[in-house]
Protein backbone atom coordinates (compact mmCIF):
# COMPACT_ATOMS: atom_id res chain seq x y z
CA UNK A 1 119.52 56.15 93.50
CA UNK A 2 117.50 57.28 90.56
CA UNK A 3 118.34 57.54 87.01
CA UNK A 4 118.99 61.01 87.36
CA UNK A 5 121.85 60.73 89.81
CA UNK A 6 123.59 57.91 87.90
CA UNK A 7 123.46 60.11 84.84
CA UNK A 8 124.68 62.80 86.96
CA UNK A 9 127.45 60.97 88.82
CA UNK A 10 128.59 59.11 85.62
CA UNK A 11 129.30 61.22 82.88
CA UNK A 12 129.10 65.20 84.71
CA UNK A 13 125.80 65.71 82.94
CA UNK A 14 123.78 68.45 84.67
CA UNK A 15 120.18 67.35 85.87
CA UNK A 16 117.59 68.81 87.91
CA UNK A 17 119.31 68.37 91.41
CA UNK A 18 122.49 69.69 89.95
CA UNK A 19 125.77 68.48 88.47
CA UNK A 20 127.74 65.77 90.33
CA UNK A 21 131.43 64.30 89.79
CA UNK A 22 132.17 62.81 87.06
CA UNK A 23 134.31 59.50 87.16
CA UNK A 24 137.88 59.73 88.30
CA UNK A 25 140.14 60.19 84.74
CA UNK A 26 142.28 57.01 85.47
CA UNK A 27 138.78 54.78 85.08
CA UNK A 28 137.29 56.84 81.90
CA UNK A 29 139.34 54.24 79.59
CA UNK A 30 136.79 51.66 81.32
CA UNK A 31 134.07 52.86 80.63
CA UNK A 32 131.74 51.24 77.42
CA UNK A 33 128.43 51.85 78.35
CA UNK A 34 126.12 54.48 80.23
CA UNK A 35 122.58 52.73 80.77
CA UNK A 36 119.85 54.85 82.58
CA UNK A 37 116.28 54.16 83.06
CA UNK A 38 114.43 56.64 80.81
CA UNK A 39 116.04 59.69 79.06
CA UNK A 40 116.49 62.69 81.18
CA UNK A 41 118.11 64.50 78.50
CA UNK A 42 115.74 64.20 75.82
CA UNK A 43 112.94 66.30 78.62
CA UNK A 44 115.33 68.81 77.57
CA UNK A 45 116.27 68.02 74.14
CA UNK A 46 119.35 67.18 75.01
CA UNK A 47 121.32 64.22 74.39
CA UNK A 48 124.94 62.35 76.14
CA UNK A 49 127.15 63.25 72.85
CA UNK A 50 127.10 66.89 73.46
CA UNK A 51 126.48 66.92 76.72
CA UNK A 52 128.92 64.89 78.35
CA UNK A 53 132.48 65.90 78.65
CA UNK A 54 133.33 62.03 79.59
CA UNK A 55 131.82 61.44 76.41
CA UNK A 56 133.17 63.39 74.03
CA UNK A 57 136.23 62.27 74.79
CA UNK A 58 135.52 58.63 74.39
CA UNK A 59 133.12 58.61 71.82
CA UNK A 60 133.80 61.06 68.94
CA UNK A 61 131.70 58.54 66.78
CA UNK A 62 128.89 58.56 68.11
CA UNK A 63 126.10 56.11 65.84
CA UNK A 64 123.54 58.31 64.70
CA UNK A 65 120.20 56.85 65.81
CA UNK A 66 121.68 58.19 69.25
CA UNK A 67 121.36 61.63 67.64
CA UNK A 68 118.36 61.26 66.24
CA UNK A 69 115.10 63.67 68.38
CA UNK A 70 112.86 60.78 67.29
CA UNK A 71 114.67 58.48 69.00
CA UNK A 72 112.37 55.94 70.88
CA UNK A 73 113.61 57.14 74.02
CA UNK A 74 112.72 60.67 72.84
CA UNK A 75 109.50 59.49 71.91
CA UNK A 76 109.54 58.17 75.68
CA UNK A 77 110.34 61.11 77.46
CA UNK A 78 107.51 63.14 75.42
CA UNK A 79 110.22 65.08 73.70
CA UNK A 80 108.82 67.61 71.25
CA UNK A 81 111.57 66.05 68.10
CA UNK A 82 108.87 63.45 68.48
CA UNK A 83 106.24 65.54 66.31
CA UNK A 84 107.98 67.31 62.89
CA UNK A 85 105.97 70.07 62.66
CA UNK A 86 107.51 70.73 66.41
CA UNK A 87 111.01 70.71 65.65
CA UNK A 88 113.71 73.34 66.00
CA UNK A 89 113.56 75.16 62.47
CA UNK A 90 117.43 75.35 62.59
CA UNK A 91 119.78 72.70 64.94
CA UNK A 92 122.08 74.60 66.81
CA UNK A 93 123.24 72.38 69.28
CA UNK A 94 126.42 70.34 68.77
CA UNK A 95 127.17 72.10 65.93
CA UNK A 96 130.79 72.88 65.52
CA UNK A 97 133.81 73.13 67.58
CA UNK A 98 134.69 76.35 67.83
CA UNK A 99 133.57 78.56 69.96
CA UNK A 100 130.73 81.46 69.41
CA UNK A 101 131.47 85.18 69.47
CA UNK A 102 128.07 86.81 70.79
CA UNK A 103 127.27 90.54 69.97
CA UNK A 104 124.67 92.67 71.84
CA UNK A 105 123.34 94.92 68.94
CA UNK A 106 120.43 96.95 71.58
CA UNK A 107 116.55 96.70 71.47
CA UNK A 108 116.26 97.28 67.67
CA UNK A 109 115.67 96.99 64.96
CA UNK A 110 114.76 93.46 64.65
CA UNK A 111 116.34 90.83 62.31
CA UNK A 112 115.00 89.17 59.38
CA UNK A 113 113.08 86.31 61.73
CA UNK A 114 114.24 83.46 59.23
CA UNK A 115 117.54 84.49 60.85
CA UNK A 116 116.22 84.06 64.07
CA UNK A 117 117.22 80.99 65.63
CA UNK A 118 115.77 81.61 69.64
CA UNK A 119 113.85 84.14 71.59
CA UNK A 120 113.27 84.53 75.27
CA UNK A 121 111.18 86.47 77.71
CA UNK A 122 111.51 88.79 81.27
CA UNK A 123 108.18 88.35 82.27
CA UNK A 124 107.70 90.36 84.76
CA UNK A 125 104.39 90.28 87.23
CA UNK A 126 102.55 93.95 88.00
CA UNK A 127 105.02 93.70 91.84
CA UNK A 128 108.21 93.78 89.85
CA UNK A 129 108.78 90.17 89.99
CA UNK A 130 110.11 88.10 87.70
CA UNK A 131 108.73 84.47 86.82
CA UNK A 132 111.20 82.50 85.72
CA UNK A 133 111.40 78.31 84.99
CA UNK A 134 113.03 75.32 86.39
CA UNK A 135 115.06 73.83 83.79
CA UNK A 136 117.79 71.28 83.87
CA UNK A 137 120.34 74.16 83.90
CA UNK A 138 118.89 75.65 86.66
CA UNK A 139 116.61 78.62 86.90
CA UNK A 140 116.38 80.84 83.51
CA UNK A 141 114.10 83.26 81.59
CA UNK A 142 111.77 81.25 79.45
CA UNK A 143 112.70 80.87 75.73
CA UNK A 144 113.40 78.78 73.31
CA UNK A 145 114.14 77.58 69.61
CA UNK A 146 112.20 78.80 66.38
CA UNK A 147 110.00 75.79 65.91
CA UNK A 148 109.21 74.65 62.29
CA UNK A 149 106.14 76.48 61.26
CA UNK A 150 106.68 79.61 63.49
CA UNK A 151 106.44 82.50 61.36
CA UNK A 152 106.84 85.63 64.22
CA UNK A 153 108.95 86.21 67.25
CA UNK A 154 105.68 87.20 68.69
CA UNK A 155 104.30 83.42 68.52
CA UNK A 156 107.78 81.60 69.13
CA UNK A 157 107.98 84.04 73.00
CA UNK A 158 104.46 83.19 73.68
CA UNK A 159 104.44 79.50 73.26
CA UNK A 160 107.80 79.49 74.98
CA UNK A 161 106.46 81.69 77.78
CA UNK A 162 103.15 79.03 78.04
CA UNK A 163 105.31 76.14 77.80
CA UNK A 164 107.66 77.09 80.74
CA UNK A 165 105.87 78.56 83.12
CA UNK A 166 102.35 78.64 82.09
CA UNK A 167 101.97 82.01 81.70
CA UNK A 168 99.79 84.24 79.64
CA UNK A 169 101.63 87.83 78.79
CA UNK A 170 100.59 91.68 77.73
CA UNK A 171 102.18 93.28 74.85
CA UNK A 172 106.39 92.35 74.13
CA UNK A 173 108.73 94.90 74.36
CA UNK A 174 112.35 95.13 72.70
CA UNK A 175 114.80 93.62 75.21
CA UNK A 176 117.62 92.96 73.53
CA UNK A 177 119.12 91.40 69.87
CA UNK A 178 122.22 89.21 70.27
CA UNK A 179 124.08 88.55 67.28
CA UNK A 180 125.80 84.97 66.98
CA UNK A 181 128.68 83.62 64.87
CA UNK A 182 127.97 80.11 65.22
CA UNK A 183 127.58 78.71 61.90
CA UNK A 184 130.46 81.03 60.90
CA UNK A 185 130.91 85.05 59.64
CA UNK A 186 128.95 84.72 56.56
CA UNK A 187 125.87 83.09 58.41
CA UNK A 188 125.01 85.15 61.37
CA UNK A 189 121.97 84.19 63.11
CA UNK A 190 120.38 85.69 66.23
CA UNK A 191 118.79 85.70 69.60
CA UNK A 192 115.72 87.89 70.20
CA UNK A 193 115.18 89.18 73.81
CA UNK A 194 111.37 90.45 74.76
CA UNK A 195 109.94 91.79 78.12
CA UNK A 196 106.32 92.10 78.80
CA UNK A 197 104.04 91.97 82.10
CA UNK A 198 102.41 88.54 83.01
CA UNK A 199 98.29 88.48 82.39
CA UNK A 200 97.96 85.46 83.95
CA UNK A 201 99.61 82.31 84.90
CA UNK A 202 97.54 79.29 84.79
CA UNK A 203 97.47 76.35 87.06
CA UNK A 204 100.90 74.74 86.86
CA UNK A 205 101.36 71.22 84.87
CA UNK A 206 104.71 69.47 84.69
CA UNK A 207 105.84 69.27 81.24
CA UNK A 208 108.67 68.19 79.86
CA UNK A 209 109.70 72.11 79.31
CA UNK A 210 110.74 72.70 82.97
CA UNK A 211 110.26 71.21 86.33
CA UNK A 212 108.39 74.15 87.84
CA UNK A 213 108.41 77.94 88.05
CA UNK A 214 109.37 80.11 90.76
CA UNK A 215 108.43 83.81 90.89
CA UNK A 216 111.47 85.55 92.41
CA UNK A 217 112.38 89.54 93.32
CA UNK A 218 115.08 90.28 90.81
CA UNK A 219 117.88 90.32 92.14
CA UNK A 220 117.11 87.01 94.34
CA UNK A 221 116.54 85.32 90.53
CA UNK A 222 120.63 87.35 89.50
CA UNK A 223 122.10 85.64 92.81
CA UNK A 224 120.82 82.52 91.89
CA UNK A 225 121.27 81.81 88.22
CA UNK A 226 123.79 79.82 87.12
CA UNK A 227 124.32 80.26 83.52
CA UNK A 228 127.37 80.62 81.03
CA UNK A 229 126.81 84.51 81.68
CA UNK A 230 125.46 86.24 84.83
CA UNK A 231 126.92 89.13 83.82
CA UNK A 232 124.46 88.93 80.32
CA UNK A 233 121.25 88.49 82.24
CA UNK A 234 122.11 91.07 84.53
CA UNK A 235 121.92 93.50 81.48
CA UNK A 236 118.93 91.89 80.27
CA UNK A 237 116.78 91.52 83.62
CA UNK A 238 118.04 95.52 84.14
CA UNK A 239 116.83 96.16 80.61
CA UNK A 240 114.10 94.67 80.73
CA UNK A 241 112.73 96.08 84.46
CA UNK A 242 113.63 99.99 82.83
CA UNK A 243 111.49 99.41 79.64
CA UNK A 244 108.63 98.07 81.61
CA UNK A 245 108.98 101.04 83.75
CA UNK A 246 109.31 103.98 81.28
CA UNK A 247 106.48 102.43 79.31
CA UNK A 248 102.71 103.73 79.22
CA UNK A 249 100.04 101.56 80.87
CA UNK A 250 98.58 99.82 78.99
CA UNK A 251 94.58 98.00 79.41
């Protein structure tokens, strides 16, 4: 079996194929080590801390050269945290216990973008489908983190949208802006949702952004995502398919 299924089977982390059983409860008090060969998680920036249940339960201490995106096994796996000026502008992942109240404000107007903490994409092809990307969670929009140096929405969604599925897009349109809680009520932050028509989509390389890209009718994409909220990217995909529609052509 590879590394990917040990990971999987072990400790309930999700990987490309899916997520497995973790280890019966009675035998988590056994466990003191989870070796794999590589570091799936760091292709996704990921790491077992915060993404284990298994754990977080047996290792609220975790030593911090395990959280570190420079890592050497990082640094393995090609992870971005490997280059500075590639980092996520603002860490928002393992941040926190509680949990995060989201608020869909509508298209506009946009936030300050140093309040801007991720953006995302329906890219849509000129047939009304939608191409979306392989990640370890399964099939999603492409989007992403603000990196460091960013300093538009504009070039965060089109480096996301050429890092995922190797597309090339027309002009962005207002999706959706998603207010977050997650560092608290007096430090909102946001998500930034854009739709635009695909140009072009190149040849296809694996990177360690996603495992592929499928180009999917709409609703086939809805049926088969398997995110935190289906219910969310129904609204957007909808949203997104009615502004491309009611727009003006454009060259």
């Amino acid at each position: 079996m590879s590394s990917w299924g040990f990971t999987d089977i072990a400790i309930g982390i999700p990987t490309f194929p899916g997520r497995g059983e973790t280890i019966p409860a009675n035998l988590v008090p056994r466990v003191a080590a989870v070796v794999v060969h590589g570091s799936p998680l760091a292709l996704t920036g990921g790491h077992i801390p915060t993404s284990s249940p298994t754990c977080r339960r047996r290792c609220p201490r975790m030593d911090a050269e395990n959280l570190r995106t420079d890592h050497p096994a990082a640094a393995q796996a090609g992870h971005p945290g490997t280059d500075p000026a590639r980092a996520d502008r603002r860490q928002v992942r393992g941040t926190g216990e509680r949990p995060s109240t989201l608020t869909c404000l509508g298209p506009s107007p946009d936030p300050p973008f140093e309040q801007v903490t991720s953006a995302s994409v329906v890219a849509v092809t000129d047939d009304g489908h939608l191409v979306v990307a392989e990640l370890a969670r399964g099939l999603d929009i492409p989007g992403g983190h603000v990196q460091r140096g960013e300093s538009s929405l504009e070039q965060t969604i089109r480096r996301e949208a050429w890092e995922e599925i190797r597309a090339r897009l027309g002009p962005l349109r207002p999706v959706e802006v998603i207010e977050s809680d997650h560092f608290g009520p007096d430090d909102l932050t946001y998500m930034v949702i854009r739709t635009a028509r695909v140009r072009d989509l190149a040849t296809w390389e694996s990177t360690h952004e996603s495992a592929g890209r499928r180009i999917l009718a709409p609703e086939d994409f809805l049926a088969r995502y398997r995110g935190d909220d289906p219910a969310l990217m129904r609204h957007l995909v909808t949203t997104a398919l009615a502004v491309l529609r009611d727009a003006a052509p454009t060259a």
